[in-house]
PDB file of N, CA and C in Angstrom:
ATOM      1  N   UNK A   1     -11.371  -6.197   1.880  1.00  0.00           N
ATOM      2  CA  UNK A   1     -10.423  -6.548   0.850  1.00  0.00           C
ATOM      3  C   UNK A   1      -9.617  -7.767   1.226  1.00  0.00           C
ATOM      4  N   UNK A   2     -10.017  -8.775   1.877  1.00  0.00           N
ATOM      5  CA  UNK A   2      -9.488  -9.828   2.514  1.00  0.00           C
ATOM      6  C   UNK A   2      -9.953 -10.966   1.382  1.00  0.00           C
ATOM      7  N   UNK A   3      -8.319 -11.426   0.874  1.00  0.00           N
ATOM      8  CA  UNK A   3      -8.618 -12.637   0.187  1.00  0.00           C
ATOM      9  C   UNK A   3      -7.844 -13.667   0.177  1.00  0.00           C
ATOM     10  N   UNK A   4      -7.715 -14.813  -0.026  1.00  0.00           N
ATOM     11  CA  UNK A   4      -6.828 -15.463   0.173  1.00  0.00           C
ATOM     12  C   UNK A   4      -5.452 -15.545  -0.973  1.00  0.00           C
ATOM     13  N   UNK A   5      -5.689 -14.765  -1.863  1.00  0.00           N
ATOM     14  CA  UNK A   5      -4.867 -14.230  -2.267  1.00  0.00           C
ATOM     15  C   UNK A   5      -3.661 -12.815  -2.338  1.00  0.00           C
ATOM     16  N   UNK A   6      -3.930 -12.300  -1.036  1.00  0.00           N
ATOM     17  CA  UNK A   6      -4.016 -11.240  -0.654  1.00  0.00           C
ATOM     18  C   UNK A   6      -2.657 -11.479   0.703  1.00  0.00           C
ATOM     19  N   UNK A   7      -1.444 -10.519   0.900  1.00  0.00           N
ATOM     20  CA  UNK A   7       0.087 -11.174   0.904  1.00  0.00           C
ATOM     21  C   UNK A   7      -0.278  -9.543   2.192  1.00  0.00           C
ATOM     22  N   UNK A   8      -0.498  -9.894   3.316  1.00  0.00           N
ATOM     23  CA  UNK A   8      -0.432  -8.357   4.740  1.00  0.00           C
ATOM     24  C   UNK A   8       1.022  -8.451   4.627  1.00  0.00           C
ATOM     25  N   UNK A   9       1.332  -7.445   4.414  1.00  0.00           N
ATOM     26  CA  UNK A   9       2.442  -6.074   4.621  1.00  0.00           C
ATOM     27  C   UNK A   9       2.686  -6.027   6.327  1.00  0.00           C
ATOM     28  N   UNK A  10       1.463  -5.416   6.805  1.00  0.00           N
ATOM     29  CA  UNK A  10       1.407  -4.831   7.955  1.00  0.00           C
ATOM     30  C   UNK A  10       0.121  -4.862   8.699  1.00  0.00           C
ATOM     31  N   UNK A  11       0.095  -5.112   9.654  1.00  0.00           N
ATOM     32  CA  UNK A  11      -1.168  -4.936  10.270  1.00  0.00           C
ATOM     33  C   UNK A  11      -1.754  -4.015  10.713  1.00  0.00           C
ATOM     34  N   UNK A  12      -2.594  -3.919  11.834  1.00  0.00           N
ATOM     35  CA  UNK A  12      -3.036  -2.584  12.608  1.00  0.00           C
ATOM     36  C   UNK A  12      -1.771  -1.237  13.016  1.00  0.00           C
ATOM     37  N   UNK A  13      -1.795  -0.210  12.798  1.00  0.00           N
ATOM     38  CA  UNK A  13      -0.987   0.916  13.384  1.00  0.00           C
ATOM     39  C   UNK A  13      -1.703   1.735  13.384  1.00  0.00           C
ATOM     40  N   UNK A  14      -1.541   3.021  13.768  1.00  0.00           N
ATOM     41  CA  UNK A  14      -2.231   4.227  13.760  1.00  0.00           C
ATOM     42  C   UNK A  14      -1.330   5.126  12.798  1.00  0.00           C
ATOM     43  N   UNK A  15      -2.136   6.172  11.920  1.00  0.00           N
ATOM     44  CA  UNK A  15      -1.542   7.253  11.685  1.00  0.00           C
ATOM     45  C   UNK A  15      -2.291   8.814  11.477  1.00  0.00           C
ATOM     46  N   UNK A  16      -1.285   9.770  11.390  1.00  0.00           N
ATOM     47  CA  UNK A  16      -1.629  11.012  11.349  1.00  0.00           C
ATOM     48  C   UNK A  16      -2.460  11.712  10.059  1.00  0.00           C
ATOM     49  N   UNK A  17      -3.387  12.157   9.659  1.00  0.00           N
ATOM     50  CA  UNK A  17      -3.216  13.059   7.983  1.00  0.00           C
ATOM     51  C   UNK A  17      -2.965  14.394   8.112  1.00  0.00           C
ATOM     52  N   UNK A  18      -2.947  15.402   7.193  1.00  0.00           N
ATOM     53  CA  UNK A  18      -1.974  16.850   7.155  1.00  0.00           C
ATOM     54  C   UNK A  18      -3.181  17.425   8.359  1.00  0.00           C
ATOM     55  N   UNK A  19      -4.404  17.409   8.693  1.00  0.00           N
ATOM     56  CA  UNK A  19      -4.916  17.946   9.186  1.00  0.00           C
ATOM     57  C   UNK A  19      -4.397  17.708  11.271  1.00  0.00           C
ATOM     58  N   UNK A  20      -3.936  16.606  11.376  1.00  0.00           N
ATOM     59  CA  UNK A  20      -3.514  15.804  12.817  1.00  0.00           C
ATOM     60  C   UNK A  20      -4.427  15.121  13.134  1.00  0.00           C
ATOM     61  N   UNK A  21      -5.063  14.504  12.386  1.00  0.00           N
ATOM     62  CA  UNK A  21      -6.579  13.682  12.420  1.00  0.00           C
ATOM     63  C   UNK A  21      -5.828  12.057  12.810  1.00  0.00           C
ATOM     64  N   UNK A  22      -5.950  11.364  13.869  1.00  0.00           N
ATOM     65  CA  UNK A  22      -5.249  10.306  14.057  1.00  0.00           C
ATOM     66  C   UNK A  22      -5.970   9.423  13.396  1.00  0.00           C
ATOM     67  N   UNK A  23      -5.749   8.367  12.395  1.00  0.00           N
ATOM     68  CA  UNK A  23      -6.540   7.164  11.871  1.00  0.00           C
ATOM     69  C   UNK A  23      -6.234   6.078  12.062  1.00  0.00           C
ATOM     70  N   UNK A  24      -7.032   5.273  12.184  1.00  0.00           N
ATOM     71  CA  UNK A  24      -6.564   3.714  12.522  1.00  0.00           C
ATOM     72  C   UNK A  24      -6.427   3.080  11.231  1.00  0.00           C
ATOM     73  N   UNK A  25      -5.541   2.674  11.091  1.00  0.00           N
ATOM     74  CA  UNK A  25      -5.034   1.737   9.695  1.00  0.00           C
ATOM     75  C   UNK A  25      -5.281   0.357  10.337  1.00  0.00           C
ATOM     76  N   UNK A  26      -6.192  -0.584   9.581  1.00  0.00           N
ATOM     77  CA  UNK A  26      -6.423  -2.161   9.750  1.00  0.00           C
ATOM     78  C   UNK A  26      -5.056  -3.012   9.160  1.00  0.00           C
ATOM     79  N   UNK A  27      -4.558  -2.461   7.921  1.00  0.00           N
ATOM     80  CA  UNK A  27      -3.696  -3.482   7.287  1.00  0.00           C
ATOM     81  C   UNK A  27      -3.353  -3.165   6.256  1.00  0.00           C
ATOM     82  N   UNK A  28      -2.025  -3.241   5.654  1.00  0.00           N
ATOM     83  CA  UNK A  28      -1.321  -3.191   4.580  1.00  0.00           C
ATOM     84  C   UNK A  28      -1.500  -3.943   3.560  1.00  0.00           C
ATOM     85  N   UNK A  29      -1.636  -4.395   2.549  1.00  0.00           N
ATOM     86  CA  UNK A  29      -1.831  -5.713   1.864  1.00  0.00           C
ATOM     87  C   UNK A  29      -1.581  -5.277   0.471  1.00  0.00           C
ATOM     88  N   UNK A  30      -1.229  -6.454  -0.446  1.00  0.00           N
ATOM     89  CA  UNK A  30      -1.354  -6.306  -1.851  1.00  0.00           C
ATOM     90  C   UNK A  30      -1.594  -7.419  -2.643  1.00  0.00           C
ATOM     91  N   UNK A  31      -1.649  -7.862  -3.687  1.00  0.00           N
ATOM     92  CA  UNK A  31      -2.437  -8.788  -3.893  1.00  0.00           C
ATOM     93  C   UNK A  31      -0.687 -10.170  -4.301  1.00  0.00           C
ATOM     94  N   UNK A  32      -0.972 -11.430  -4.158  1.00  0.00           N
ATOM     95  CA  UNK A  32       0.380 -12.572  -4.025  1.00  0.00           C
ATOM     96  C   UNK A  32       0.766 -12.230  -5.326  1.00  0.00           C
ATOM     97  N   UNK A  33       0.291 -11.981  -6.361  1.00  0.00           N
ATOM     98  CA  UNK A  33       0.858 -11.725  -7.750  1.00  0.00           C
ATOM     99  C   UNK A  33       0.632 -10.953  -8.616  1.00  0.00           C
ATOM    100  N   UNK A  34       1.115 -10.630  -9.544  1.00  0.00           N
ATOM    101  CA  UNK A  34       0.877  -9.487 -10.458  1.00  0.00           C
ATOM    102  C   UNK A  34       1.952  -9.133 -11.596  1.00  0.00           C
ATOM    103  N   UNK A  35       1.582  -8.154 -12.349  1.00  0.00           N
ATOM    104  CA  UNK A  35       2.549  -8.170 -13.634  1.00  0.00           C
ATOM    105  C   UNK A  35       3.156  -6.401 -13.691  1.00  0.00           C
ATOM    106  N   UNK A  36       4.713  -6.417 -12.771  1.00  0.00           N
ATOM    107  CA  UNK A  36       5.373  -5.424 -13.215  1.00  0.00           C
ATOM    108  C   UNK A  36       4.636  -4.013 -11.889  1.00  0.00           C
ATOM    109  N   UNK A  37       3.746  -3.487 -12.002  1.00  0.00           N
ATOM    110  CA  UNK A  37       3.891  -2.027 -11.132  1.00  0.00           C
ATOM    111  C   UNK A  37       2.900  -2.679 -10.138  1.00  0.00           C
ATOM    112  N   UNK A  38       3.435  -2.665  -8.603  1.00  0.00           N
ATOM    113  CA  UNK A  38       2.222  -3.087  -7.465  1.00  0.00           C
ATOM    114  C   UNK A  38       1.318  -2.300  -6.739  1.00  0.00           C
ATOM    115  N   UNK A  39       0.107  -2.457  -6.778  1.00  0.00           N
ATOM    116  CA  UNK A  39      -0.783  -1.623  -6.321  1.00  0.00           C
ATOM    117  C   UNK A  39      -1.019  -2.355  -4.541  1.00  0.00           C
ATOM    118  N   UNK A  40      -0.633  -1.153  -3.552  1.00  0.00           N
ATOM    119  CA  UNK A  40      -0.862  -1.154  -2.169  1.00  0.00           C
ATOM    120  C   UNK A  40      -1.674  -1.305  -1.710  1.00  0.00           C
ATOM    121  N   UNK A  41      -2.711  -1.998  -0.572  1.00  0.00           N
ATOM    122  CA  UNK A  41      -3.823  -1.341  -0.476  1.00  0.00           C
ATOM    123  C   UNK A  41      -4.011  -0.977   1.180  1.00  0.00           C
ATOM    124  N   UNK A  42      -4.328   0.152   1.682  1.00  0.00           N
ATOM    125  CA  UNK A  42      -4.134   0.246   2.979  1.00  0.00           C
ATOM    126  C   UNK A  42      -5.874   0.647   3.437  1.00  0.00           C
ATOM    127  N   UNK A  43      -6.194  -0.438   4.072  1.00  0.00           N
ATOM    128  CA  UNK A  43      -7.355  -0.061   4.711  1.00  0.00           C
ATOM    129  C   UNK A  43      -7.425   0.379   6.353  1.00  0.00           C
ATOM    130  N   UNK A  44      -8.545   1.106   6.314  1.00  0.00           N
ATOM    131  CA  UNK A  44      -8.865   1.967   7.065  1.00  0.00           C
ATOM    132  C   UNK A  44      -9.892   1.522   7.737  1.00  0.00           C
ATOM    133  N   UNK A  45      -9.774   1.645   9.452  1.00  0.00           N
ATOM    134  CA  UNK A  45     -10.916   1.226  10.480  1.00  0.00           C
ATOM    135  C   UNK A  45     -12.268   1.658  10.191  1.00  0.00           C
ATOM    136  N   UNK A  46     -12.521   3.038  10.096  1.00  0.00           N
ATOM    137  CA  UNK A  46     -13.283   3.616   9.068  1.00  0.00           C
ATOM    138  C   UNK A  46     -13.272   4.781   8.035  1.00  0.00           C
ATOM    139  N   UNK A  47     -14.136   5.511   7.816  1.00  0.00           N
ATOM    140  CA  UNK A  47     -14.337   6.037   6.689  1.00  0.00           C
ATOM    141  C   UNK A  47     -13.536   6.858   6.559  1.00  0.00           C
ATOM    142  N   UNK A  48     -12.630   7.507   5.177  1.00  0.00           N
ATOM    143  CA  UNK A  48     -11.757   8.790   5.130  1.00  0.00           C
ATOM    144  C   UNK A  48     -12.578   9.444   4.618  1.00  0.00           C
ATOM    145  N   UNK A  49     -11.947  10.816   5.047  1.00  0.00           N
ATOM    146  CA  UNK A  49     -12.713  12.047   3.980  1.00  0.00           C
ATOM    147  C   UNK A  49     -12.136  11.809   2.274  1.00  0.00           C
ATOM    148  N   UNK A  50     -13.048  12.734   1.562  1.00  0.00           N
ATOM    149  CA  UNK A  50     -12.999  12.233   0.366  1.00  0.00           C
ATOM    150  C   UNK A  50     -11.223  13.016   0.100  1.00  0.00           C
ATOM    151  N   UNK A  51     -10.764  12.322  -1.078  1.00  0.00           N
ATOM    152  CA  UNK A  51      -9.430  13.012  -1.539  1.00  0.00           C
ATOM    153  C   UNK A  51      -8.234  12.836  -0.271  1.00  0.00           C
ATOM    154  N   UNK A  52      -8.265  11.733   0.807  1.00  0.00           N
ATOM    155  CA  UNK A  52      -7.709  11.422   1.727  1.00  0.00           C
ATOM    156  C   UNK A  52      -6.323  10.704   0.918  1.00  0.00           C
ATOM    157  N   UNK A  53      -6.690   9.980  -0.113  1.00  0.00           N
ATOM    158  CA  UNK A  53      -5.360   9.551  -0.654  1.00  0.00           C
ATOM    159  C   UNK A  53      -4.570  10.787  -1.244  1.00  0.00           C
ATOM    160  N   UNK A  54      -4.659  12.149  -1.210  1.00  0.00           N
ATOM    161  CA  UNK A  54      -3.602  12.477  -2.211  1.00  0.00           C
ATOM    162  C   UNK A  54      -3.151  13.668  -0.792  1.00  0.00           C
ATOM    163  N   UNK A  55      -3.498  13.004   0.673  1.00  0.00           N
ATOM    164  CA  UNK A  55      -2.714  13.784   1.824  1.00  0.00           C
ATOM    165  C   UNK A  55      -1.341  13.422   1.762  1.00  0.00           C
ATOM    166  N   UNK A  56      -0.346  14.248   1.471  1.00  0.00           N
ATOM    167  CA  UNK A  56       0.566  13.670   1.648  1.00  0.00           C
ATOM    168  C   UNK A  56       1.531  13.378   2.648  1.00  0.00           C
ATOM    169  N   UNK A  57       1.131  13.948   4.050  1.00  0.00           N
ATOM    170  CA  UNK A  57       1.209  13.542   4.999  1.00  0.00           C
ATOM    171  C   UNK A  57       0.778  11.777   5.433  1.00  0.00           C
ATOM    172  N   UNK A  58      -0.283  11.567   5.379  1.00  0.00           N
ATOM    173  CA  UNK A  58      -1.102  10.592   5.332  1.00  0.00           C
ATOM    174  C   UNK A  58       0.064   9.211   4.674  1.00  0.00           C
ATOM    175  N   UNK A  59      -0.118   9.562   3.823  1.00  0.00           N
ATOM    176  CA  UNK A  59       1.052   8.489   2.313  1.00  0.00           C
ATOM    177  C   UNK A  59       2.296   8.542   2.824  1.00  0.00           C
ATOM    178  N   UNK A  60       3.004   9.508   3.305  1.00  0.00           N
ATOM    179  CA  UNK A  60       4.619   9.609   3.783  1.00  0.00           C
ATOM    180  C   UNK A  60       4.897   8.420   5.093  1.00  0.00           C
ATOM    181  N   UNK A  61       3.226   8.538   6.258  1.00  0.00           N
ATOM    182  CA  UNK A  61       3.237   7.848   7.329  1.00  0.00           C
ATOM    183  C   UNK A  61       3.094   6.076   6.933  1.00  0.00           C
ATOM    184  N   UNK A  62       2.449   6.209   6.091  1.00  0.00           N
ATOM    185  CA  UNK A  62       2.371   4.809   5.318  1.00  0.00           C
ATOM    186  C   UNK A  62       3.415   4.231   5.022  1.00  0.00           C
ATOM    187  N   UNK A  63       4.096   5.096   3.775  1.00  0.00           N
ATOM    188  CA  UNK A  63       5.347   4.557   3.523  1.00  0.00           C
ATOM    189  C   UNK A  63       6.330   4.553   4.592  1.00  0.00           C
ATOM    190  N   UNK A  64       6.830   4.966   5.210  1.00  0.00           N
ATOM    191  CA  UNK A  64       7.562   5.220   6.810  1.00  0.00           C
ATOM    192  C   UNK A  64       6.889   3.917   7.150  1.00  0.00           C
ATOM    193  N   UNK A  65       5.756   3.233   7.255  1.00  0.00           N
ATOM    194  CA  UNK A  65       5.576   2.209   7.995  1.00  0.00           C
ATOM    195  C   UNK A  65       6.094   0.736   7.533  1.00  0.00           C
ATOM    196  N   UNK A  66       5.909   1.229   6.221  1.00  0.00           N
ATOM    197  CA  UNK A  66       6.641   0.141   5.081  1.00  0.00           C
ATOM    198  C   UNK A  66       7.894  -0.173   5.118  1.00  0.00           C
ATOM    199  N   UNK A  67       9.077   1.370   5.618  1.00  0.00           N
ATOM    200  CA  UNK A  67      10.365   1.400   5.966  1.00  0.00           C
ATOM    201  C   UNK A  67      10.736   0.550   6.829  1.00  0.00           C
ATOM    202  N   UNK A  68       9.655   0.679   7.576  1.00  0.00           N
ATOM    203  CA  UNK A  68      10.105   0.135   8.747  1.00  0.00           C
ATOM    204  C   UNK A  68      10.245  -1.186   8.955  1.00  0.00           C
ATOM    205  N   UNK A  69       9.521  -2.083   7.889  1.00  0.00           N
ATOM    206  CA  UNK A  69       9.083  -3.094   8.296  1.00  0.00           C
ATOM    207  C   UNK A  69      10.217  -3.878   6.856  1.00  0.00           C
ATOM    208  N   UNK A  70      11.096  -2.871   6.523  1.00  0.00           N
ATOM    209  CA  UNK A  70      11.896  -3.322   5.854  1.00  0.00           C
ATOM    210  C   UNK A  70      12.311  -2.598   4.567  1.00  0.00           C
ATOM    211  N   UNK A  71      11.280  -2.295   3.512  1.00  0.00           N
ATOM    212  CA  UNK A  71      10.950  -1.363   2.440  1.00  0.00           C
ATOM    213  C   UNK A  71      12.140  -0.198   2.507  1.00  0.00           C
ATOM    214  N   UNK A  72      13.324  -0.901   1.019  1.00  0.00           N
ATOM    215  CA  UNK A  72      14.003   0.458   1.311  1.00  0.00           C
ATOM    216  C   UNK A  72      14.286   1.126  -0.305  1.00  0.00           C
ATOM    217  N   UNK A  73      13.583   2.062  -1.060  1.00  0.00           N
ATOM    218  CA  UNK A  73      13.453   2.767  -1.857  1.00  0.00           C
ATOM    219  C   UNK A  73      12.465   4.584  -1.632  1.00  0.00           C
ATOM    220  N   UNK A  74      11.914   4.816  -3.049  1.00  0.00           N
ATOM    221  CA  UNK A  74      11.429   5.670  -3.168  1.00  0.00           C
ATOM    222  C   UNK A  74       9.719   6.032  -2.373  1.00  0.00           C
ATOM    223  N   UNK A  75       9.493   7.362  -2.125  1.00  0.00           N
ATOM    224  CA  UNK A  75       7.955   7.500  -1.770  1.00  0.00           C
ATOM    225  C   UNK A  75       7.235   7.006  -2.700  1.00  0.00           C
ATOM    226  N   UNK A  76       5.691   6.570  -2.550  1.00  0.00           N
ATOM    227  CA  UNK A  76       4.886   6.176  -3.737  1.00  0.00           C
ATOM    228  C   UNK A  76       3.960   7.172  -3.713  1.00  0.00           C
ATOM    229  N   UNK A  77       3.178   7.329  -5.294  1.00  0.00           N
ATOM    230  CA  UNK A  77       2.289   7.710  -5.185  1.00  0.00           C
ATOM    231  C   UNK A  77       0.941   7.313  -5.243  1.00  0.00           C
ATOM    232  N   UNK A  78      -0.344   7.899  -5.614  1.00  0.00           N
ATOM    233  CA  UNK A  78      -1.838   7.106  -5.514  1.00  0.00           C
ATOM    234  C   UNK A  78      -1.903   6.951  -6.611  1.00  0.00           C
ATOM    235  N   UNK A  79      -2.545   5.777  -6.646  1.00  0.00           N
ATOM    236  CA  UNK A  79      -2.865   4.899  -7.560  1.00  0.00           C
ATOM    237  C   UNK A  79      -3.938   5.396  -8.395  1.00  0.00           C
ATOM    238  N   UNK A  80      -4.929   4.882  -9.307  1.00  0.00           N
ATOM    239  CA  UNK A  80      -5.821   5.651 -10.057  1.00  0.00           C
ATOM    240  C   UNK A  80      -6.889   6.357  -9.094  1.00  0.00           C
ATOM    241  N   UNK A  81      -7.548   7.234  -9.382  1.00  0.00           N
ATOM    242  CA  UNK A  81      -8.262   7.576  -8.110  1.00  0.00           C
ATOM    243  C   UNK A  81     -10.024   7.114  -8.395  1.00  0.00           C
ATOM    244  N   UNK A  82      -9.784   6.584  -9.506  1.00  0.00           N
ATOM    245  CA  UNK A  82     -11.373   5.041  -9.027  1.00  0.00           C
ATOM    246  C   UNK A  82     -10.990   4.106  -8.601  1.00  0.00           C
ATOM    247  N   UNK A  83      -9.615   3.281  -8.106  1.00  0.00           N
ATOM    248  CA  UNK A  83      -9.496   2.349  -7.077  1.00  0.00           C
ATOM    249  C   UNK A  83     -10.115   2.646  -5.427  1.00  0.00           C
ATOM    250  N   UNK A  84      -9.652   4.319  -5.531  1.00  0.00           N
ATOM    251  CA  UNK A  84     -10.035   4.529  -4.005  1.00  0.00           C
ATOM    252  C   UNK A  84     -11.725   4.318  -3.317  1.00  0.00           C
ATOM    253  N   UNK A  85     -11.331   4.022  -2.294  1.00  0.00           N
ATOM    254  CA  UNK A  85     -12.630   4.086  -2.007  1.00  0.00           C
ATOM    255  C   UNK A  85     -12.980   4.759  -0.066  1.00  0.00           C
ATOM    256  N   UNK A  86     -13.960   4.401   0.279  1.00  0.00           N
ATOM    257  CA  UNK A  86     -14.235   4.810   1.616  1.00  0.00           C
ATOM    258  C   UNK A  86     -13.328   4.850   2.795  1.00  0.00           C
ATOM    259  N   UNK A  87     -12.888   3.378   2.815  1.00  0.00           N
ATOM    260  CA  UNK A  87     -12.197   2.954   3.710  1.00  0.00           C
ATOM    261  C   UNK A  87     -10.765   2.652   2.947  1.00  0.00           C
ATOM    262  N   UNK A  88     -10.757   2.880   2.295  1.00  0.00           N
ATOM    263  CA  UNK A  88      -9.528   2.281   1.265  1.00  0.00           C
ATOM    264  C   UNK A  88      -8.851   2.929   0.532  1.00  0.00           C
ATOM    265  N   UNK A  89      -6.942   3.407   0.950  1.00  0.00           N
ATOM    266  CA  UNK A  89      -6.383   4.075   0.187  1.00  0.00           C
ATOM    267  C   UNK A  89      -5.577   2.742  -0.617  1.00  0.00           C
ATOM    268  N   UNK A  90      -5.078   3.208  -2.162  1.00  0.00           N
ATOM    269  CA  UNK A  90      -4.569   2.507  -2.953  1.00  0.00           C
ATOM    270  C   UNK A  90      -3.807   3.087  -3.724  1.00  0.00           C
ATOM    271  N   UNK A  91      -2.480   2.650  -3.170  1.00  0.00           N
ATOM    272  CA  UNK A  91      -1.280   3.452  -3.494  1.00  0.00           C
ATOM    273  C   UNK A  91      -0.312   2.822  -4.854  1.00  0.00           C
ATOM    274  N   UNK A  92       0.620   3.148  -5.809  1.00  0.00           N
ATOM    275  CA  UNK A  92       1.136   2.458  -6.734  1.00  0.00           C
ATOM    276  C   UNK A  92       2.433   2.914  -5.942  1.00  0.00           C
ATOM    277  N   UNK A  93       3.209   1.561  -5.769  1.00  0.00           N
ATOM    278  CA  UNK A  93       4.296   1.277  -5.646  1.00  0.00           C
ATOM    279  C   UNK A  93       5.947   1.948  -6.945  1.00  0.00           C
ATOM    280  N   UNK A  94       6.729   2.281  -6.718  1.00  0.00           N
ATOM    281  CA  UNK A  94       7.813   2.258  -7.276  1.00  0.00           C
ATOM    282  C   UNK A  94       8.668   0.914  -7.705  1.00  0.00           C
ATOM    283  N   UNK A  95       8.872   0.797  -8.813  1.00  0.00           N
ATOM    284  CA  UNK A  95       9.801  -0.211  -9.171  1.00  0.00           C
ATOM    285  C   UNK A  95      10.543  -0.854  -8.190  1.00  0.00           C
ATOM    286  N   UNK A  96      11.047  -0.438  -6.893  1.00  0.00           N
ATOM    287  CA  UNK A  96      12.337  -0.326  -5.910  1.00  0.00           C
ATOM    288  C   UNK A  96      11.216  -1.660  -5.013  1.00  0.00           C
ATOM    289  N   UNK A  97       9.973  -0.815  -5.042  1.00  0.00           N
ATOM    290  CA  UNK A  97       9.322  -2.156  -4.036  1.00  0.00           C
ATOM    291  C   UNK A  97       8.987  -3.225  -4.405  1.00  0.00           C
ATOM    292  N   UNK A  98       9.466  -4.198  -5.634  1.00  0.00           N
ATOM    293  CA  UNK A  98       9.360  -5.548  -5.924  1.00  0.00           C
ATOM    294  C   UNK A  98       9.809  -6.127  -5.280  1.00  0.00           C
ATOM    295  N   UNK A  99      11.193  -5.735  -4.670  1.00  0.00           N
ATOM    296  CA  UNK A  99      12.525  -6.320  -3.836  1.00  0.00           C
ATOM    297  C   UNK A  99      11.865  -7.016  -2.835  1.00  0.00           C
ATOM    298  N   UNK A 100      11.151  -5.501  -2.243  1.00  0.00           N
ATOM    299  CA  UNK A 100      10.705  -6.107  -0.984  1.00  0.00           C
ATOM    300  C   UNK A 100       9.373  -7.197  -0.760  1.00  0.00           C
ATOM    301  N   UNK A 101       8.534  -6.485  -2.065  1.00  0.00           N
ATOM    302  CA  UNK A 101       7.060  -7.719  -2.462  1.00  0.00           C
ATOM    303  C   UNK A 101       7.331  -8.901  -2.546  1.00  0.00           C
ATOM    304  N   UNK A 102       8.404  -9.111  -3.226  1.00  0.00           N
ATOM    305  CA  UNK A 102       9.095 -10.874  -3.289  1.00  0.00           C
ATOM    306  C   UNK A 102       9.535 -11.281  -1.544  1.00  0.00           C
ATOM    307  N   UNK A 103      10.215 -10.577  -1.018  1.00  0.00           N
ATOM    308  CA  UNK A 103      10.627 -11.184   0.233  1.00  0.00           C
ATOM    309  C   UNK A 103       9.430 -11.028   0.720  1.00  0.00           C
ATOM    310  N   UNK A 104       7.999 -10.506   0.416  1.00  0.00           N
ATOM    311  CA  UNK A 104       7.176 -11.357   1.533  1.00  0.00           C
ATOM    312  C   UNK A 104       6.268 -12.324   0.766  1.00  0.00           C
ATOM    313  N   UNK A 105       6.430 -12.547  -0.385  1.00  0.00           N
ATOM    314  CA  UNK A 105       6.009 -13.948  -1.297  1.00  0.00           C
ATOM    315  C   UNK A 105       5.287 -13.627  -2.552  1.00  0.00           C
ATOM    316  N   UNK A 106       5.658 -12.196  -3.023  1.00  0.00           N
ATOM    317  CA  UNK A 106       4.424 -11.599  -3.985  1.00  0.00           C
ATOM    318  C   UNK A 106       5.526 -12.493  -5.590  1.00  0.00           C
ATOM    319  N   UNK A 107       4.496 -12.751  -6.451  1.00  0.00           N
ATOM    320  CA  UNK A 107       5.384 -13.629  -7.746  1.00  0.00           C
ATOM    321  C   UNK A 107       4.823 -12.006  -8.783  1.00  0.00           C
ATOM    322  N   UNK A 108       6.115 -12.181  -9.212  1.00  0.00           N
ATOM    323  CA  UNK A 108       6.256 -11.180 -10.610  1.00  0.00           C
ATOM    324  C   UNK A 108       5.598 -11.855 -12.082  1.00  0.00           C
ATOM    325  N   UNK A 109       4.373 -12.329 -12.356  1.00  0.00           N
ATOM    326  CA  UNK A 109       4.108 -12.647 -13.451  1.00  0.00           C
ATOM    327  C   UNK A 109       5.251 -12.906 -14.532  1.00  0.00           C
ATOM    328  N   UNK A 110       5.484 -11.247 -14.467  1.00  0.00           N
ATOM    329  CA  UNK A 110       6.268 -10.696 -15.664  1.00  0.00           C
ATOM    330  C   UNK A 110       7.450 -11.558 -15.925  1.00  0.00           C
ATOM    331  N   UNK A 111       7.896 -11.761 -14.902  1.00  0.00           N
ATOM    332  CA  UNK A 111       9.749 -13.004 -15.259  1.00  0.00           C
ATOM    333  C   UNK A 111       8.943 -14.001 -15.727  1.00  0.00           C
ATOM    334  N   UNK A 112       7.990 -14.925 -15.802  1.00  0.00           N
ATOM    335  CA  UNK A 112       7.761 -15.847 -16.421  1.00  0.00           C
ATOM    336  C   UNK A 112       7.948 -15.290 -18.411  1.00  0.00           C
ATOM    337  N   UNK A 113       7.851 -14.912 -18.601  1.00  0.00           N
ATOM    338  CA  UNK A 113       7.694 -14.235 -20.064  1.00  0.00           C
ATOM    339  C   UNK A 113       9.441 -13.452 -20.441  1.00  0.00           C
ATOM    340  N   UNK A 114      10.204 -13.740 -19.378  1.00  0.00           N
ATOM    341  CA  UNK A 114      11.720 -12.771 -19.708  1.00  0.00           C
ATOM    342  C   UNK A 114      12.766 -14.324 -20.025  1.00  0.00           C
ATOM    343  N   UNK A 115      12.093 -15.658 -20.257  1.00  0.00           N
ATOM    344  CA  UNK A 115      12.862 -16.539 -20.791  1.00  0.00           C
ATOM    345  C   UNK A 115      13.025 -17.184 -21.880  1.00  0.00           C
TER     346      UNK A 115
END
């Protein structure tokens, strides 16, 4: 999911899912622009089990990583569940995380159209 349009969050960390299954997370990312609700995308070293996005263990460690790295609002939840894929959870953001999408360079479509 590497594009040059494409704004890393976060890089490599490790995390836990409800089972204590340790996973290697490659990278946080979302795409530089978009209109109004942001879709996350957190890939994975390799493969998850199926229905891995709706651990909510898994998603809490994510977001906690997001906290950390600045991100200060609500938990998110998963995104449609045909975005997901193998290696790839895809989470929908809360309104609260534009704040932080802009401070790392993401453009809101949407304000172009609020003048």
């Amino acid at each position: 999911m590497t594009t040059d349009s494409d704004i890393e969050l976060s890089g490599p960390f490790q995390a836990k899912d409800s089972s204590g299954l340790t996973l290697d997370v490659k990278a946080i990312r979302i795409f530089d622009e978009g209109y109004g609700i942001i879709d996350v995308y957190v890939e994975f070293a390799r493969q998850l089990d199926p229905g891995a996005y709706k651990d909510s263990v898994l998603v809490r460690q994510i977001v906690d990583r997001l906290r950390a790295l600045g991100y200060k609002g609500p938990d998110f939840g998963h995104s449609d569940p045909g975005l997901q894929e193998a290696k790839l959870i895809v989470l929908e953001a809360p309104e609260e995380f534009a704040a932080f999408a802009k401070s790392r360079g993401w453009k809101n479509l949407a304000e172009d159209f609020d003048e």
